[in-house]
C-alpha atoms as a PDB file:
ATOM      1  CA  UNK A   1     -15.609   3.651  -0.381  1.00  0.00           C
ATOM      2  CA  UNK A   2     -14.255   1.948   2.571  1.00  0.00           C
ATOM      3  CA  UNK A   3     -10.687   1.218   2.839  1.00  0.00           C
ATOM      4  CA  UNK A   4      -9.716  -1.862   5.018  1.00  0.00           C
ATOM      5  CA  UNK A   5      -5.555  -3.127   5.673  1.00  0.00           C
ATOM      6  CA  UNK A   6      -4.185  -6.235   6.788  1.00  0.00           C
ATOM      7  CA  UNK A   7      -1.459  -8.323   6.962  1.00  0.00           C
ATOM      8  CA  UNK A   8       0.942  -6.150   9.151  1.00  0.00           C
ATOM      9  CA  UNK A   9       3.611  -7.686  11.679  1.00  0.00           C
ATOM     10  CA  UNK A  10       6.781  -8.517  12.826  1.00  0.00           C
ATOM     11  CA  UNK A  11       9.270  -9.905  10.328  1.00  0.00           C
ATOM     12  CA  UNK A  12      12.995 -10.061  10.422  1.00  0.00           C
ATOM     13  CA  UNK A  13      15.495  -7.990   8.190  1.00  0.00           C
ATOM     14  CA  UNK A  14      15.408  -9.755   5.010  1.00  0.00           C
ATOM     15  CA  UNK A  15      12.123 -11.315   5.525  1.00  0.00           C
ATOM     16  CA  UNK A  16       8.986 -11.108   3.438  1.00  0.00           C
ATOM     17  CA  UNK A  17       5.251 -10.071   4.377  1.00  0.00           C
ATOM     18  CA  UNK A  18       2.316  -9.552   2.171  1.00  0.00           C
ATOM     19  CA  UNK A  19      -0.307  -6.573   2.936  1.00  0.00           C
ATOM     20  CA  UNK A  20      -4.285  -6.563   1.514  1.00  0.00           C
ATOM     21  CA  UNK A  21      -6.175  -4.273   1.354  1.00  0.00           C
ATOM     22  CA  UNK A  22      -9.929  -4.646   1.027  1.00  0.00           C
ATOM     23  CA  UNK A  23     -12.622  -2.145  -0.453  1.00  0.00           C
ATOM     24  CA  UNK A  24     -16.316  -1.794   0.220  1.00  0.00           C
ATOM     25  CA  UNK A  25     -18.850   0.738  -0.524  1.00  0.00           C
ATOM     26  CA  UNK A  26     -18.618   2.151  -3.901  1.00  0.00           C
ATOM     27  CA  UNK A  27     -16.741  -0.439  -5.455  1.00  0.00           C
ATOM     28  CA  UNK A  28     -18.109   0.226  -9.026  1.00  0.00           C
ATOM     29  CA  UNK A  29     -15.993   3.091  -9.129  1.00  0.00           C
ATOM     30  CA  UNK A  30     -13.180   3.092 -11.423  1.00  0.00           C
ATOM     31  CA  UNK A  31     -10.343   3.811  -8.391  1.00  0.00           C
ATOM     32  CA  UNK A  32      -6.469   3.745  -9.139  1.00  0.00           C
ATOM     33  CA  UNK A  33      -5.325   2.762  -5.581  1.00  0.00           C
ATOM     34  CA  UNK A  34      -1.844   3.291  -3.583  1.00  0.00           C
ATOM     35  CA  UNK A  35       0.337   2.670  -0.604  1.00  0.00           C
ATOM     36  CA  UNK A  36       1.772   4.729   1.209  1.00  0.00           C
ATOM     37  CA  UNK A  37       3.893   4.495   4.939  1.00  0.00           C
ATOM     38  CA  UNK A  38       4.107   6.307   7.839  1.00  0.00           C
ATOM     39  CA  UNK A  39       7.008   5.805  10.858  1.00  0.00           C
ATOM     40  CA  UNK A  40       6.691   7.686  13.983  1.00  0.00           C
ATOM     41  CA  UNK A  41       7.923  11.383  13.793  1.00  0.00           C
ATOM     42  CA  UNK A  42       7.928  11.392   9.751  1.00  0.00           C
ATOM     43  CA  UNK A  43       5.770  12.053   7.224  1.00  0.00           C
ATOM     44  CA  UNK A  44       3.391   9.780   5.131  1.00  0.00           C
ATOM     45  CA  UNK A  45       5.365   8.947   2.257  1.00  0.00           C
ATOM     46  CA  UNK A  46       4.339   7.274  -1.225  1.00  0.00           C
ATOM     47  CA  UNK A  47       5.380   3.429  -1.714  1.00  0.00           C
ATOM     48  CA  UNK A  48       3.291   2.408  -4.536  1.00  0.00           C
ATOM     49  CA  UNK A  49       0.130   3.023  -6.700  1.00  0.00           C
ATOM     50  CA  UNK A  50      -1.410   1.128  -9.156  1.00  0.00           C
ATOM     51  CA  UNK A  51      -3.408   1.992 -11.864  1.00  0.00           C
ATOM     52  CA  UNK A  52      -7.999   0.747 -11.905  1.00  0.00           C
ATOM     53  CA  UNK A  53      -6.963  -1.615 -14.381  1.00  0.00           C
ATOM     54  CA  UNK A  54      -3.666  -3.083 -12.748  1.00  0.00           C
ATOM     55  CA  UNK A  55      -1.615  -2.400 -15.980  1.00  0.00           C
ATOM     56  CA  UNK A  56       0.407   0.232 -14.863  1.00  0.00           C
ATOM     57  CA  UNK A  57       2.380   0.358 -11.477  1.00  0.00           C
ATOM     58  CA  UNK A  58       4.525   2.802 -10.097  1.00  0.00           C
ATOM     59  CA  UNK A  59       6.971   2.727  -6.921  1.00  0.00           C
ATOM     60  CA  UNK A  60       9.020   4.776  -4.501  1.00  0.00           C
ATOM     61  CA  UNK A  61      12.648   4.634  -5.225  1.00  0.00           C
ATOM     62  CA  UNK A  62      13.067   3.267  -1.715  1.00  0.00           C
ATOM     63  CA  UNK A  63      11.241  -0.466  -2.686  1.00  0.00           C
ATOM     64  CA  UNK A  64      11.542  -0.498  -6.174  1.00  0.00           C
ATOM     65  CA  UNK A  65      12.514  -4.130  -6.821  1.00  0.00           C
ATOM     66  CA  UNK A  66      11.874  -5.522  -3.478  1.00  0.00           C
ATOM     67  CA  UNK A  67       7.910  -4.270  -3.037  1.00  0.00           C
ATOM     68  CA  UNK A  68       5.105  -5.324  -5.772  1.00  0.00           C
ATOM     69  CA  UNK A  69       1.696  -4.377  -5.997  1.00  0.00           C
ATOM     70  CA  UNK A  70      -1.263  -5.904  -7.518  1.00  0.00           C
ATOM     71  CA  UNK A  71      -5.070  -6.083  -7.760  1.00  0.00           C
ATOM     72  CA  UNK A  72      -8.316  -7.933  -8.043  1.00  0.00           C
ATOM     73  CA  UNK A  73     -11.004  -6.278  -8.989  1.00  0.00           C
ATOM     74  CA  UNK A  74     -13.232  -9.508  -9.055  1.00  0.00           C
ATOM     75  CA  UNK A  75     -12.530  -9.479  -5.458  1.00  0.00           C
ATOM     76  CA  UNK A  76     -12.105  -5.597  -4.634  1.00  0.00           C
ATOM     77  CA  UNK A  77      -8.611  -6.430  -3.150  1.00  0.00           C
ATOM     78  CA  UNK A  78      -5.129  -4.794  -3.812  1.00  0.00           C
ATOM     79  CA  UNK A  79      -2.639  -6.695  -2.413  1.00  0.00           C
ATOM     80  CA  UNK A  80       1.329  -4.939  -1.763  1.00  0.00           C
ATOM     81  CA  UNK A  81       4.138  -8.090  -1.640  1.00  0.00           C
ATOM     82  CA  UNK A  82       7.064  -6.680   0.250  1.00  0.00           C
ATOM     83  CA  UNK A  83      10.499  -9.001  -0.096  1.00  0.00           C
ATOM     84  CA  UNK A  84      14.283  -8.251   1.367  1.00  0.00           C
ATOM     85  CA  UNK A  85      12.423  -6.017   3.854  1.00  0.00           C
ATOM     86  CA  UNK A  86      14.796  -3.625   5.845  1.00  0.00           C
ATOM     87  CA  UNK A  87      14.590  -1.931   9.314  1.00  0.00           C
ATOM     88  CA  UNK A  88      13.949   1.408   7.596  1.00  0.00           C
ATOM     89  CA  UNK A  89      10.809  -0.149   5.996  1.00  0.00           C
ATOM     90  CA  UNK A  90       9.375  -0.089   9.625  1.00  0.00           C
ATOM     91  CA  UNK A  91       6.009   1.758   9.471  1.00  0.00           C
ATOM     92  CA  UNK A  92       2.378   2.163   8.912  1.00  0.00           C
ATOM     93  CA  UNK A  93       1.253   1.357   5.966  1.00  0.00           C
ATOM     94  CA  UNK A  94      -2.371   2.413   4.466  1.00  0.00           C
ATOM     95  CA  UNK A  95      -3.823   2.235   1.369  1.00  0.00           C
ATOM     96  CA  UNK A  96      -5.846   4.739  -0.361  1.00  0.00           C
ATOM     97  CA  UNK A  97      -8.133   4.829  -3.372  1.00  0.00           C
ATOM     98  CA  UNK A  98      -8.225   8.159  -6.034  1.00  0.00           C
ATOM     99  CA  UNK A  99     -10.215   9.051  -8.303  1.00  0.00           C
ATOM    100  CA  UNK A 100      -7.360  10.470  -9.746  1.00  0.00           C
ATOM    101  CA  UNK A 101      -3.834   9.841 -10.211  1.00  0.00           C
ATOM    102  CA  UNK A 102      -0.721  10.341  -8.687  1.00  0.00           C
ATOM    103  CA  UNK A 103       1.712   9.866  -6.039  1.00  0.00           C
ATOM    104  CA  UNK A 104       0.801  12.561  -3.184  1.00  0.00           C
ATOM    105  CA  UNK A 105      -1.064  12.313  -0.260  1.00  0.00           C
ATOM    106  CA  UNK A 106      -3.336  14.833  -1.092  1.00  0.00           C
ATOM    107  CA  UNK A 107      -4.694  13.157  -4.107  1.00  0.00           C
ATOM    108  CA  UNK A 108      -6.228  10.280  -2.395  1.00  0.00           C
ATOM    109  CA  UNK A 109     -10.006  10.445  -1.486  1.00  0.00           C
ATOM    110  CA  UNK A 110     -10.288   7.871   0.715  1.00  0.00           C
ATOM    111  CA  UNK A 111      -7.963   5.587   3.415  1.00  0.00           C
ATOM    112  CA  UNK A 112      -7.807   2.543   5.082  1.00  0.00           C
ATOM    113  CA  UNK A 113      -6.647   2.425   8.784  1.00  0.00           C
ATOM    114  CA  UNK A 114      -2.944   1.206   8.915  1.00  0.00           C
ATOM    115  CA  UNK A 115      -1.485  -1.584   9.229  1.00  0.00           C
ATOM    116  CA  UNK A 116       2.024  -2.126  11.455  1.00  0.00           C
ATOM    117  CA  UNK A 117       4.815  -3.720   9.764  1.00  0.00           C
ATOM    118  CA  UNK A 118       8.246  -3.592  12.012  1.00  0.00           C
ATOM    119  CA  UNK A 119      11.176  -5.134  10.613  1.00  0.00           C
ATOM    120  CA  UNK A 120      13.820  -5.902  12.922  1.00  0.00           C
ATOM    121  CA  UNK A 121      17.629  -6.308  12.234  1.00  0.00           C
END
């Protein structure tokens, strides 16, 4: 499956954006898909998964309240809605489809390329 972000920018502390991500390929497959970051000189870190049928979502401590995810399978979209953004949320963020489930990078099969988001103060 092919992975594709979007929706990445510049926003201002407190600010809102909203990130898609768009699969293509072997869509039929029954993926639970996530988000995870990456700023320069750290590691890629988990922000958010949710589950092939959109009922269950889990998030990082770090966004929980302020990020939400969702999907559309009709569409083969996952969108992640990211409110009160902070200057620490400044990253790139990917999204990744599993076969499986969980929160670490390892688990996920396939990526999408990054997308920026910088959030000044």
């Amino acid at each position: 499956v092919q992975l594709q972000a979007s929706g990445g920018g510049l926003v201002q502390a407190g600010g809102s954006l909203r990130l898609s991500c768009t699969a293509s390929g072997r869509t039929g497959t029954r993926y639970n898909m996530g988000w995870f970051r990456q700023a320069p000189g750290k590691e890629r870190e988990f922000v958010a998964a949710i589950s092939w049928r959109g009922g269950t979502t889990v998030y990082a401590d770090s966004v929980k309240g302020r990020f939400t995810t969702s999907r559309d399978n009709a569409k083969n979209t996952v969108d992640l809605q990211m409110n009160s953004l902070k200057p620490e949320d400044t990253a790139v963020y990917y999204c990744a489809a599993t076969g499986g489930r969980g929160s670490a990078v390892y688990e996920y099969d396939y990526w999408g390329q990054g997308t920026q988001v910088t959030v000044s103060s």
